[in-house]
N, C-alpha and C. Protein backbone atom coordinates (compact mmCIF):
# COMPACT_ATOMS: atom_id res chain seq x y z
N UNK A 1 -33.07 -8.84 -3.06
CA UNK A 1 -32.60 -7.60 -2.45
C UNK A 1 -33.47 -6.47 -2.98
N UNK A 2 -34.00 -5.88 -1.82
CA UNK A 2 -34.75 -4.52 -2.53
C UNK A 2 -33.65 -3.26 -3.42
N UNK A 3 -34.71 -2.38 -4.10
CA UNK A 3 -33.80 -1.44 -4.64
C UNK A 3 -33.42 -0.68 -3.51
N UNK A 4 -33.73 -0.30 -2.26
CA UNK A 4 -33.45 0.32 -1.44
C UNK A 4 -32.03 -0.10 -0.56
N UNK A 5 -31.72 -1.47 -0.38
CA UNK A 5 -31.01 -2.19 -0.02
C UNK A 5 -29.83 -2.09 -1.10
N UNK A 6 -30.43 -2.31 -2.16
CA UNK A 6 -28.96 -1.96 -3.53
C UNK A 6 -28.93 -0.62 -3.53
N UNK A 7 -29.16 0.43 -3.11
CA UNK A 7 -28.97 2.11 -3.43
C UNK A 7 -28.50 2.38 -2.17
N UNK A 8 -28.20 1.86 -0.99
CA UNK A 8 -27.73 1.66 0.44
C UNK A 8 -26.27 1.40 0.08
N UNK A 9 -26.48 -0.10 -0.68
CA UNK A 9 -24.89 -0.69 -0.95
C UNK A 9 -24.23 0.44 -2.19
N UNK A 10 -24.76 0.42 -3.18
CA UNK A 10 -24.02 1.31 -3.67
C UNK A 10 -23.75 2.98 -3.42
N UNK A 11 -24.64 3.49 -2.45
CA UNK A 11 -23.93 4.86 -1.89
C UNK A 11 -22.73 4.43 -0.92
N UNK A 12 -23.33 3.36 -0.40
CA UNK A 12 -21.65 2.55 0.85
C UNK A 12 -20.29 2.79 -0.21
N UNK A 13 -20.51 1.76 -1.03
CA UNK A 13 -19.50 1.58 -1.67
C UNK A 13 -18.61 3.12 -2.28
N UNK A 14 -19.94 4.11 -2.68
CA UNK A 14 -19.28 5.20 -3.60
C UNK A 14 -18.37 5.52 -2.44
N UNK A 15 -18.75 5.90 -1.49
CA UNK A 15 -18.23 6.64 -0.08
C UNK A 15 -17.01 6.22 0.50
N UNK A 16 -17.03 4.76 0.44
CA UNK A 16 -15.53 4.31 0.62
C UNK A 16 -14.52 4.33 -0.57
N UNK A 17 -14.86 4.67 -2.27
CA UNK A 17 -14.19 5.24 -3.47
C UNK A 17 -13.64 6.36 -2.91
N UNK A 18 -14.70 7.49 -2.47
CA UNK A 18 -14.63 8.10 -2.29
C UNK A 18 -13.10 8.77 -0.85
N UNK A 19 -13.76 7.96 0.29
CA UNK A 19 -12.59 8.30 1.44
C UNK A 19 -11.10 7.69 0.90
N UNK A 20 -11.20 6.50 -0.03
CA UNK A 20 -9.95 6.42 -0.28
C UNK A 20 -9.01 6.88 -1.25
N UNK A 21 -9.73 7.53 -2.37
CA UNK A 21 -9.37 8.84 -3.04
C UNK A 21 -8.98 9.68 -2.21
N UNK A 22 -9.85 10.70 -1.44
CA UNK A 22 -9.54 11.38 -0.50
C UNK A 22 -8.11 11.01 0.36
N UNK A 23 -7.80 9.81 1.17
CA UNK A 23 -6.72 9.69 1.59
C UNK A 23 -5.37 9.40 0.65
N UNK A 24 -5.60 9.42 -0.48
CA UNK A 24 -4.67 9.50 -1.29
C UNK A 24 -3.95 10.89 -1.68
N UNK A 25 -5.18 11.64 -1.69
CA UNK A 25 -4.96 12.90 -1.79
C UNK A 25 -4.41 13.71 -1.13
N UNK A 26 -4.79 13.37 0.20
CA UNK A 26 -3.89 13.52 1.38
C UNK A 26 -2.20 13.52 1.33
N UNK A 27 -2.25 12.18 0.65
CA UNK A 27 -1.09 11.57 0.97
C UNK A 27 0.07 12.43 0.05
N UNK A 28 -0.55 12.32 -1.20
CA UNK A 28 0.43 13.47 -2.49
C UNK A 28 0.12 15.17 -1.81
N UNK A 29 -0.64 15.27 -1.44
CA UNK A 29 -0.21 16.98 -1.24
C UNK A 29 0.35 16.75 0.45
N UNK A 30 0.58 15.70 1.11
CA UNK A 30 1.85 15.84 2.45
C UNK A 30 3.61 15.60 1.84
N UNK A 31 3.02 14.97 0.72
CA UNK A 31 4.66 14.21 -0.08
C UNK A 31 4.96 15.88 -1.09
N UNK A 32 3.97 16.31 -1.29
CA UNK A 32 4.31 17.52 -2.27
C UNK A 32 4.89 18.66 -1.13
N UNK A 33 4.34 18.61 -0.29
CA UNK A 33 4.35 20.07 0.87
C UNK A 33 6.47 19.64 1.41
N UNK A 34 6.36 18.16 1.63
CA UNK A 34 7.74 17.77 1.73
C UNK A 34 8.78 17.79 1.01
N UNK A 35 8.53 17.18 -0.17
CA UNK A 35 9.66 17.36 -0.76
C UNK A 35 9.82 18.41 -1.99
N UNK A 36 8.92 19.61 -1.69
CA UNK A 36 8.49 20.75 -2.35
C UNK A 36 8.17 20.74 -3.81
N UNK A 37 7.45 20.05 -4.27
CA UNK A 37 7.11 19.95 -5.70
C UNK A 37 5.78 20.39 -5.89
N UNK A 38 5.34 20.47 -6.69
CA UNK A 38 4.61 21.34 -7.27
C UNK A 38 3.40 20.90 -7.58
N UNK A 39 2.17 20.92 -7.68
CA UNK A 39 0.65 19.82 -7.58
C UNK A 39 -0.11 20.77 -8.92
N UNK A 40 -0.27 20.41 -9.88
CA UNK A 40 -0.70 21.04 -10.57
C UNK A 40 -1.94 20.06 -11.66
N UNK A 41 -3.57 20.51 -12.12
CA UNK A 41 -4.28 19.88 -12.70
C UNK A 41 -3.31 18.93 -13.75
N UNK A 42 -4.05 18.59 -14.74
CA UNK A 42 -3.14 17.62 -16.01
C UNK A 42 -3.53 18.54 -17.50
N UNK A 43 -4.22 19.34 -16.88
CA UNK A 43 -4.42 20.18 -18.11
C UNK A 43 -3.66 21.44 -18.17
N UNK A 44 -2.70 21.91 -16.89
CA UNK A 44 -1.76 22.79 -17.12
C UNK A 44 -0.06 21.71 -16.99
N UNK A 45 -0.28 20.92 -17.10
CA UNK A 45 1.40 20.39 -17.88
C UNK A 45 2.17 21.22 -17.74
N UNK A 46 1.81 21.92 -18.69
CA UNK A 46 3.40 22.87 -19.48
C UNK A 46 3.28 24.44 -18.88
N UNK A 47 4.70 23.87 -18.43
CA UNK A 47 5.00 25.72 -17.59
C UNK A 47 5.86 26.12 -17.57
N UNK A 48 5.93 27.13 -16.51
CA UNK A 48 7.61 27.94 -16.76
C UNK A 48 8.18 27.56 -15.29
N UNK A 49 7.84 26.64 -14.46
CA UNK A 49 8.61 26.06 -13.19
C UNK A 49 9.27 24.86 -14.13
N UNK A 50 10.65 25.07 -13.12
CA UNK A 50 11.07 23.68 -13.61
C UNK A 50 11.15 22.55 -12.54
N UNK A 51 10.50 22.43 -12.16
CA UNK A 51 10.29 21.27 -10.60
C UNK A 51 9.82 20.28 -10.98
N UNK A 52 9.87 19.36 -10.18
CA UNK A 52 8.91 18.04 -10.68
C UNK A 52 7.40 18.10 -9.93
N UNK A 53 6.53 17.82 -11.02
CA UNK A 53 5.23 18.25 -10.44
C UNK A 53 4.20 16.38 -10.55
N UNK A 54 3.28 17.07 -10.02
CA UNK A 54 2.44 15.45 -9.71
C UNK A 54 1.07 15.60 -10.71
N UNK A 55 1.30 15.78 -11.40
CA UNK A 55 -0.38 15.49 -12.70
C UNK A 55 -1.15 14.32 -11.86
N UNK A 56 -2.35 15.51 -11.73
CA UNK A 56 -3.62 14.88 -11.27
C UNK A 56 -4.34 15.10 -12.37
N UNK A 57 -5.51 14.01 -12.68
CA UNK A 57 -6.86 14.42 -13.12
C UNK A 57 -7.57 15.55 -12.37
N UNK A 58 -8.28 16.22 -13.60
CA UNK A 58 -8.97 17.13 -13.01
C UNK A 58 -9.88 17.38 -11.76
N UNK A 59 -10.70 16.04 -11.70
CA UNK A 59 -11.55 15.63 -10.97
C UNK A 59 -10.98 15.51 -9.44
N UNK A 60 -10.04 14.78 -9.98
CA UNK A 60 -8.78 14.53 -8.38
C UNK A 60 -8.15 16.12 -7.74
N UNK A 61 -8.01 16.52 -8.89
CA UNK A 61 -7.32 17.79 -8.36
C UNK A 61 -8.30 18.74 -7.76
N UNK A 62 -9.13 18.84 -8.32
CA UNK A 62 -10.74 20.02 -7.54
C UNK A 62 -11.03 19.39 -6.36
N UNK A 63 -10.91 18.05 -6.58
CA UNK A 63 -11.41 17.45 -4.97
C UNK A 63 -10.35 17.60 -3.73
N UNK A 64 -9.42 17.46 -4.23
CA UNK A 64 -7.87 17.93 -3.38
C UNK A 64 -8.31 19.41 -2.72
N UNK A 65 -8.36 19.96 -3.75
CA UNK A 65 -8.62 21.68 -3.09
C UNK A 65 -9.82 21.86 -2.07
N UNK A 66 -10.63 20.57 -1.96
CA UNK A 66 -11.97 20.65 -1.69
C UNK A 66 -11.59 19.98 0.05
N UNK A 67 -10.28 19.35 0.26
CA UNK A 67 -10.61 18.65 1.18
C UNK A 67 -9.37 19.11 1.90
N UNK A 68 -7.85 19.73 1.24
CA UNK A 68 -7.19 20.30 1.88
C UNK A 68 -7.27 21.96 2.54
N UNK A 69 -7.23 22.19 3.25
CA UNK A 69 -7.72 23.68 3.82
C UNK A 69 -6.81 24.96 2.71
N UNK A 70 -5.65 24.59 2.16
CA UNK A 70 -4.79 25.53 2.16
C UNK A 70 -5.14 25.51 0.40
N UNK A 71 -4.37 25.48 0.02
CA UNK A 71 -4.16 25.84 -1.59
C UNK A 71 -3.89 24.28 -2.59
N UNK A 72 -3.91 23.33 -1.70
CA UNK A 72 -3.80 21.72 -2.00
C UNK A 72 -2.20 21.59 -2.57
N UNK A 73 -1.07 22.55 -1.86
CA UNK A 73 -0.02 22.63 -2.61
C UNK A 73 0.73 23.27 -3.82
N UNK A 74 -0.42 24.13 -4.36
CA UNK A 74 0.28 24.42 -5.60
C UNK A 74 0.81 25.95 -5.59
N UNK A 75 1.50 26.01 -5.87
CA UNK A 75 2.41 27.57 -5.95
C UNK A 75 2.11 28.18 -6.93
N UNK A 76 1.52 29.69 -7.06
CA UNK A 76 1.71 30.49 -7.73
C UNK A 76 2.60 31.66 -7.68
């Protein structure tokens, strides 16, 4: 297999990591928008809402904001 052929397969592969992250993401900020809870990074934890909130990784959470149009759910 050329390197070109392996740098083909592995951008394939990132891309489908990728869309299915993405549809996950989807999926928690339609379940957050519903049953009104709160979407917040994992590095703000601790707050003064008392709701039940969904700790994302950071990475997950910037990409959320990146792919939902609105605010990816989170209330200020």
């Amino acid at each position: 297999m050329s390197d070109t052929n392996m740098l083909a397969k592995l951008r394939a592969a990132a891309d489908q990591i990728r869309s299915a992250d993405d549809n996950l993401l989807r999926a928690i900020a339609a379940i957050a928008a519903h049953a009104r809870v709160q979407i917040i990074p994992n590095d703000s934890l601790f707050g003064v809402e008392a709701r039940p909130v969904i700790v994302l990784p950071v990475r997950m959470y910037d990409r959320m904001l990146e792919i939902i149009p609105n605010d990816g759910g989170r209330d200020e």
